[in-house]
C-alpha atoms as a PDB file:
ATOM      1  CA  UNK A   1      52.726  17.495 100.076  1.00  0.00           C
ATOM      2  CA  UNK A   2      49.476  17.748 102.143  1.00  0.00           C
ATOM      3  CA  UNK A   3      47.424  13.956 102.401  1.00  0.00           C
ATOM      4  CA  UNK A   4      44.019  13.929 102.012  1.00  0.00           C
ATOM      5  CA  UNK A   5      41.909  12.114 104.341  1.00  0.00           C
ATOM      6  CA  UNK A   6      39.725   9.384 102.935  1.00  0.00           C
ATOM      7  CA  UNK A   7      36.015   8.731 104.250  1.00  0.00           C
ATOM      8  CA  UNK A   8      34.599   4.955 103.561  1.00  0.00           C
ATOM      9  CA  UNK A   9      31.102   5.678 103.663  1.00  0.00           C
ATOM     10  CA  UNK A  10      30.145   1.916 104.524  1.00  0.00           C
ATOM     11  CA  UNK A  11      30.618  -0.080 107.891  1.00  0.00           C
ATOM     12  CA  UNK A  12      33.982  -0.536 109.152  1.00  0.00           C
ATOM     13  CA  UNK A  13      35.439  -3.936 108.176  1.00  0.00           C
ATOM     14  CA  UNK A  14      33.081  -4.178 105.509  1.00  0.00           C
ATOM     15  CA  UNK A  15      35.478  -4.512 101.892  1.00  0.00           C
ATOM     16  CA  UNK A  16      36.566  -1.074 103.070  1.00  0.00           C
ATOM     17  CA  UNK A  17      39.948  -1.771 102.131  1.00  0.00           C
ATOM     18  CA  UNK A  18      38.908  -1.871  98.352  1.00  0.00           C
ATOM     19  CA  UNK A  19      37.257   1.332  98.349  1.00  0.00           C
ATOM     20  CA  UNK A  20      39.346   3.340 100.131  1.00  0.00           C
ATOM     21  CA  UNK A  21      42.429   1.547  97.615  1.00  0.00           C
ATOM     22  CA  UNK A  22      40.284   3.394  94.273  1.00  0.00           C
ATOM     23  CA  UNK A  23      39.215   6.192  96.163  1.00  0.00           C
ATOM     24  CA  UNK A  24      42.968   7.230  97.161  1.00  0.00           C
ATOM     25  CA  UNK A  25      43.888   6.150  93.617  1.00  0.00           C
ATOM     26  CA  UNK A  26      41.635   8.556  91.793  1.00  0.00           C
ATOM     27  CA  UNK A  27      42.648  11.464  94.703  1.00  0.00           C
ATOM     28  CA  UNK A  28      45.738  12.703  93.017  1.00  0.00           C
ATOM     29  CA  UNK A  29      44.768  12.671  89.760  1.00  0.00           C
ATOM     30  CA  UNK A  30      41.524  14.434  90.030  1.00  0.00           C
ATOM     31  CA  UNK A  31      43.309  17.083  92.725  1.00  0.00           C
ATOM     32  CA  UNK A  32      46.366  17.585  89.511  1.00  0.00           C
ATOM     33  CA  UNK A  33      43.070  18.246  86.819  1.00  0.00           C
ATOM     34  CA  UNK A  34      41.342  20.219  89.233  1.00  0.00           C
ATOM     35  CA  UNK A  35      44.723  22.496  89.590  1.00  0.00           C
ATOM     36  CA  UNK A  36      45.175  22.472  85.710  1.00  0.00           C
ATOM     37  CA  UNK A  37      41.614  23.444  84.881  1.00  0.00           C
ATOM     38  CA  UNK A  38      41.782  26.505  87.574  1.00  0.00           C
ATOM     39  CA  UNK A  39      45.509  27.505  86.134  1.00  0.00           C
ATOM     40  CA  UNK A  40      43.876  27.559  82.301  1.00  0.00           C
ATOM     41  CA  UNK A  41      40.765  29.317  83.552  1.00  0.00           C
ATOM     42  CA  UNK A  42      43.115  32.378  85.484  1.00  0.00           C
ATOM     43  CA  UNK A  43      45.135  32.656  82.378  1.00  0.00           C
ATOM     44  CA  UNK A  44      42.017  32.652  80.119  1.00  0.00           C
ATOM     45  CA  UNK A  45      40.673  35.273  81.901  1.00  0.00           C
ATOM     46  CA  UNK A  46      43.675  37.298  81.998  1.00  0.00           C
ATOM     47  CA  UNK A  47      44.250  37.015  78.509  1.00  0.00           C
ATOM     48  CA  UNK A  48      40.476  38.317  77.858  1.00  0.00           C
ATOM     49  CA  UNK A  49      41.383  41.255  80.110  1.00  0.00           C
ATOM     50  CA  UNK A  50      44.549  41.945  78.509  1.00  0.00           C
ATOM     51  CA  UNK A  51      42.431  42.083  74.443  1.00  0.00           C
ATOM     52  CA  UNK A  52      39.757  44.456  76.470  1.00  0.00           C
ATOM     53  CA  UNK A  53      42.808  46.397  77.122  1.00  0.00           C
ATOM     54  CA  UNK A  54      44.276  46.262  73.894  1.00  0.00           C
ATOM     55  CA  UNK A  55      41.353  47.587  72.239  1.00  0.00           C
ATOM     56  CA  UNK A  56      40.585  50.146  74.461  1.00  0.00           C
ATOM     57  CA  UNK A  57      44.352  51.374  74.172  1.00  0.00           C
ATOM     58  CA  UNK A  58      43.835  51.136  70.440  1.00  0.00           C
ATOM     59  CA  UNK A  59      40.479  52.906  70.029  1.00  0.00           C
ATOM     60  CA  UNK A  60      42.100  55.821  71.921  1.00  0.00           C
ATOM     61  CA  UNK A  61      45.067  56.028  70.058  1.00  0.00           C
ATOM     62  CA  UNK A  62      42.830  56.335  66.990  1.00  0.00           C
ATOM     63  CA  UNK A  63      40.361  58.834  68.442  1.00  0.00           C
ATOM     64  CA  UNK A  64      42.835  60.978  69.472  1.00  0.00           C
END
């Protein structure tokens, strides 16, 4: 697995240890949603493309 590099944007030695603790907490989580939301939007589209194709197929086969 790839790590992520975390920025603090305050001074160095300034409770950075405590932000960079949530930060890194909330990394993997948001990185996993971001994956599932972009995996349910390529199949949602696919499946849209695959009824356009449906129909088409079926409006020919009942024109001709």
């Amino acid at each position: 697995m790839a790590q992520t590099a975390i920025y603090s944007h305050g001074s160095p030695g300034v409770d950075g240890g405590s932000d960079r603790q949530t930060v890194d907490g909330d990394t993997p989580l948001t990185d996993a949603l971001l994956d599932q939301f972009s995996v349910y939007y390529l199949v949602s589209v696919l499946a849209v493309r695959a009824l356009e194709e449906a129909r088409r197929q079926r409006a020919l086969a009942e024109a001709g």
